[in-house]
Protein backbone atom coordinates (compact mmCIF):
# COMPACT_ATOMS: atom_id res chain seq x y z
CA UNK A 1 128.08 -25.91 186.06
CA UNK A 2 130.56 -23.63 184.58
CA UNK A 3 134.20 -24.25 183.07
CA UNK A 4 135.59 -23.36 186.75
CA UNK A 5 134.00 -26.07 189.24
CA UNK A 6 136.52 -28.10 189.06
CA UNK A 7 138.89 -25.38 189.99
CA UNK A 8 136.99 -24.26 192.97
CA UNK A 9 136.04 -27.79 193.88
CA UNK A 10 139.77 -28.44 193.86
CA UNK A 11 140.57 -25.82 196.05
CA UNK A 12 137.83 -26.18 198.49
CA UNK A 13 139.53 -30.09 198.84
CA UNK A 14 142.84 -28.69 199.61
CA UNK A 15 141.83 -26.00 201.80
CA UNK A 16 139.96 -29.38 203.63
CA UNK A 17 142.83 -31.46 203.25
CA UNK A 18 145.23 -28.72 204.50
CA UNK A 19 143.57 -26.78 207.69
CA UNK A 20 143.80 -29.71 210.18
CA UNK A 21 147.56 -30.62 208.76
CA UNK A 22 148.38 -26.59 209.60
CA UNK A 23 146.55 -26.18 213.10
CA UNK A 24 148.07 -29.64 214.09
CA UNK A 25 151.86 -28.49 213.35
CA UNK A 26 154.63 -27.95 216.11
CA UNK A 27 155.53 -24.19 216.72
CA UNK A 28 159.31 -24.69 216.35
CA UNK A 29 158.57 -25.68 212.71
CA UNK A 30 156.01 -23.07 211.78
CA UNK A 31 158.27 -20.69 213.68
CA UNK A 32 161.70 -21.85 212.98
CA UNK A 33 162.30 -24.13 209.62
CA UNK A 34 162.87 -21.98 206.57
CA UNK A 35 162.38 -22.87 202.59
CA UNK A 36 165.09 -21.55 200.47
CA UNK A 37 163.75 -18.27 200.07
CA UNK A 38 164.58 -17.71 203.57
CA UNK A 39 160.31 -18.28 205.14
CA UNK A 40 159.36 -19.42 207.31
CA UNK A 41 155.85 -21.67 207.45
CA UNK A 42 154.00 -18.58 208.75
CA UNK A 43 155.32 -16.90 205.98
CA UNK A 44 154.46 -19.05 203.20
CA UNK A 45 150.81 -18.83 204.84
CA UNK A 46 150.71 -15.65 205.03
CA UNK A 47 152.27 -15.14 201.23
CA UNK A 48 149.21 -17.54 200.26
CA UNK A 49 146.46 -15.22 202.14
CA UNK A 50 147.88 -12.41 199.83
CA UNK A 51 148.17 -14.04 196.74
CA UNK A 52 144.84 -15.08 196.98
CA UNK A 53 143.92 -11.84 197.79
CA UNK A 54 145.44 -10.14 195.00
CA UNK A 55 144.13 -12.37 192.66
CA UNK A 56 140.42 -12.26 193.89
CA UNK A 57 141.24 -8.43 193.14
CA UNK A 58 142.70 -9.19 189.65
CA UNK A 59 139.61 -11.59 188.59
CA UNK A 60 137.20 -9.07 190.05
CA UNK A 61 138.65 -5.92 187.77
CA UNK A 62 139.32 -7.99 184.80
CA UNK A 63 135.46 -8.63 184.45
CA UNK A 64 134.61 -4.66 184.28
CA UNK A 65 137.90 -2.89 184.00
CA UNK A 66 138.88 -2.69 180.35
CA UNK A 67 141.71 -4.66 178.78
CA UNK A 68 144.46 -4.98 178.93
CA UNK A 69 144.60 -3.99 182.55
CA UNK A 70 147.38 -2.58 184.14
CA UNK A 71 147.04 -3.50 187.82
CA UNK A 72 149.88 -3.77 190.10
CA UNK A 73 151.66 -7.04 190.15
CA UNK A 74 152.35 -7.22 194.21
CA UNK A 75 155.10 -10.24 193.54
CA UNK A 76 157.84 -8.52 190.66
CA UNK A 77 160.32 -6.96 192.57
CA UNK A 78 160.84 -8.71 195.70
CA UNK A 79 157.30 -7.25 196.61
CA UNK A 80 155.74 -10.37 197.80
CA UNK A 81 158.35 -10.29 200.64
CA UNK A 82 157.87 -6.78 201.73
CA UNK A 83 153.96 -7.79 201.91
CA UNK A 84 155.02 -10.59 204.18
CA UNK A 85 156.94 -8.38 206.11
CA UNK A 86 154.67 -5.13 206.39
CA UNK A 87 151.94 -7.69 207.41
CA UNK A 88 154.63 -8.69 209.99
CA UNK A 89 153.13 -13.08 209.42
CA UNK A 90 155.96 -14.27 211.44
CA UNK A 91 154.09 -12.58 214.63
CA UNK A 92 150.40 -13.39 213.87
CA UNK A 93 148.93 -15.48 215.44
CA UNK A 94 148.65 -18.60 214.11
CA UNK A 95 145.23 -20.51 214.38
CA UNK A 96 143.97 -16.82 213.16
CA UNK A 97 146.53 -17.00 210.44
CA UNK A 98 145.13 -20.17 209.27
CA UNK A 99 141.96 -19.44 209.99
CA UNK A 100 142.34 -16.25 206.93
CA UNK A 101 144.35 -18.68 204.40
CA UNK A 102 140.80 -21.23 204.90
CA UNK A 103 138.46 -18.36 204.53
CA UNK A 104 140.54 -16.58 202.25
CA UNK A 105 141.28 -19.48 199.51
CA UNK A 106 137.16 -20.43 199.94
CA UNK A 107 136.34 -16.77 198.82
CA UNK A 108 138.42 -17.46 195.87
CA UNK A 109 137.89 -20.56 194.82
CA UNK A 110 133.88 -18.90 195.34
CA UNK A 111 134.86 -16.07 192.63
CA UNK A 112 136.17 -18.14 190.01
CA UNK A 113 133.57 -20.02 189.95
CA UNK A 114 131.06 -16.89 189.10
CA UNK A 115 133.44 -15.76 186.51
CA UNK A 116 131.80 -13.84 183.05
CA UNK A 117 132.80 -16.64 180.63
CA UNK A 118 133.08 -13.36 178.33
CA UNK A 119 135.75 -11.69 180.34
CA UNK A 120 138.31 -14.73 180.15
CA UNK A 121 140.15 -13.73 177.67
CA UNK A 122 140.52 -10.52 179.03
CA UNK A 123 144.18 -9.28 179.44
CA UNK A 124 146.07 -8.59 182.52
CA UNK A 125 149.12 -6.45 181.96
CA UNK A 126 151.64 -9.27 184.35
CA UNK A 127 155.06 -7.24 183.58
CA UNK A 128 156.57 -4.88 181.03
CA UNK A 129 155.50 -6.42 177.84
CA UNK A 130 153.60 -9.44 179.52
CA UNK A 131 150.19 -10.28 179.61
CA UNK A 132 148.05 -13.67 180.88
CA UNK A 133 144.30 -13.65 180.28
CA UNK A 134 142.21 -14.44 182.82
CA UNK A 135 141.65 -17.64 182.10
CA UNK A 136 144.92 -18.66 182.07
CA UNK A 137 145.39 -16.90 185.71
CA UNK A 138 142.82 -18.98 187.19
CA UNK A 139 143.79 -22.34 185.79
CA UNK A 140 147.12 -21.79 187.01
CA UNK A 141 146.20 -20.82 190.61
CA UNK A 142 145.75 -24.24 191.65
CA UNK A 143 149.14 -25.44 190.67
CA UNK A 144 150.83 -21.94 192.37
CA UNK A 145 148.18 -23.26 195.72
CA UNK A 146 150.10 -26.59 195.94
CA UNK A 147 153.63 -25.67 195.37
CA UNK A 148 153.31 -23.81 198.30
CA UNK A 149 151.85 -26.37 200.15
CA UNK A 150 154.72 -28.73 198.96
CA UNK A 151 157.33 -26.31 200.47
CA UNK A 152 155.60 -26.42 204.15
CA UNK A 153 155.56 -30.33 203.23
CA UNK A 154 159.22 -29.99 202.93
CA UNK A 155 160.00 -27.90 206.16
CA UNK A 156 157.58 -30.69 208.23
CA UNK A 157 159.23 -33.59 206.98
CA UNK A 158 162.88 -32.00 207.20
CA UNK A 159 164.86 -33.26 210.51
């Protein structure tokens, strides 16, 4: 059992916790109700699928690429919302939307858990004159996981 379990295990409890609460939700709210950075739920699903995504990319070339690596950060910028928007999430469809975020997240929390333990200190170049190793990226993803799933908390329980 490596450093990481927990991590994983943690994830794969959420994503179990969280799939019925998403398929179960009205469409006016995952359609309509939007956080302060103007999403909508679909969107803050949809920004999880690609976070995840881009990490599982970042963890995989951290552990053979060498360091520090520079590898795009798809958030700085505004980015994250043009992903959301290329992707067009607002129009997916959504039981195959959640359906990605499950299978998505379980790939992920599946990759940490085979992590090099020599890689995690390996550098990831985050922004101009940033860097967080790879251990410190993973440990965080959990906390990044469930403010996200706080916001669609929020929009559900708002009236």
């Amino acid at each position: 059992m490596n450093e990481f379990s927990a991590i994983g295990q943690e994830l794969r409890d959420l994503i179990e916790e969280w799939e019925p609460k998403l398929l179960a939700l009205d469409r006016r709210i995952i359609n309509k109700r939007r956080n302060s950075q103007n999403r909508t739920v679909k969107q803050i699903v949809g920004h999880m699928v690609d976070s995840a995504s881009n990490n599982t990319h970042r963890i995989v070339h951290l552990q053979y690429q060498k360091s520090p690596l520079e590898f795009p950060n798809y958030a700085t910028f505004g980015n994250n919302d043009r992903w959301i928007a290329i992707q067009n999430y607002q129009e997916e469809d959504w039981h195959t939307l959640v359906q990605l975020w499950k299978y998505t997240h379980i790939h992920i929390a599946h990759v940490i858990q085979n992590i090099d333990p020599e890689k995690l200190e390996n550098q990831w170049k985050s922004g101009p004159n940033e860097t967080i190793s790879l251990r410190a990226m993973v440990v965080d993803f959990p906390r990044h996981f469930k403010l996200h799933c706080k916001e669609i908390e929020v929009l559900v329980n708002h009236s």
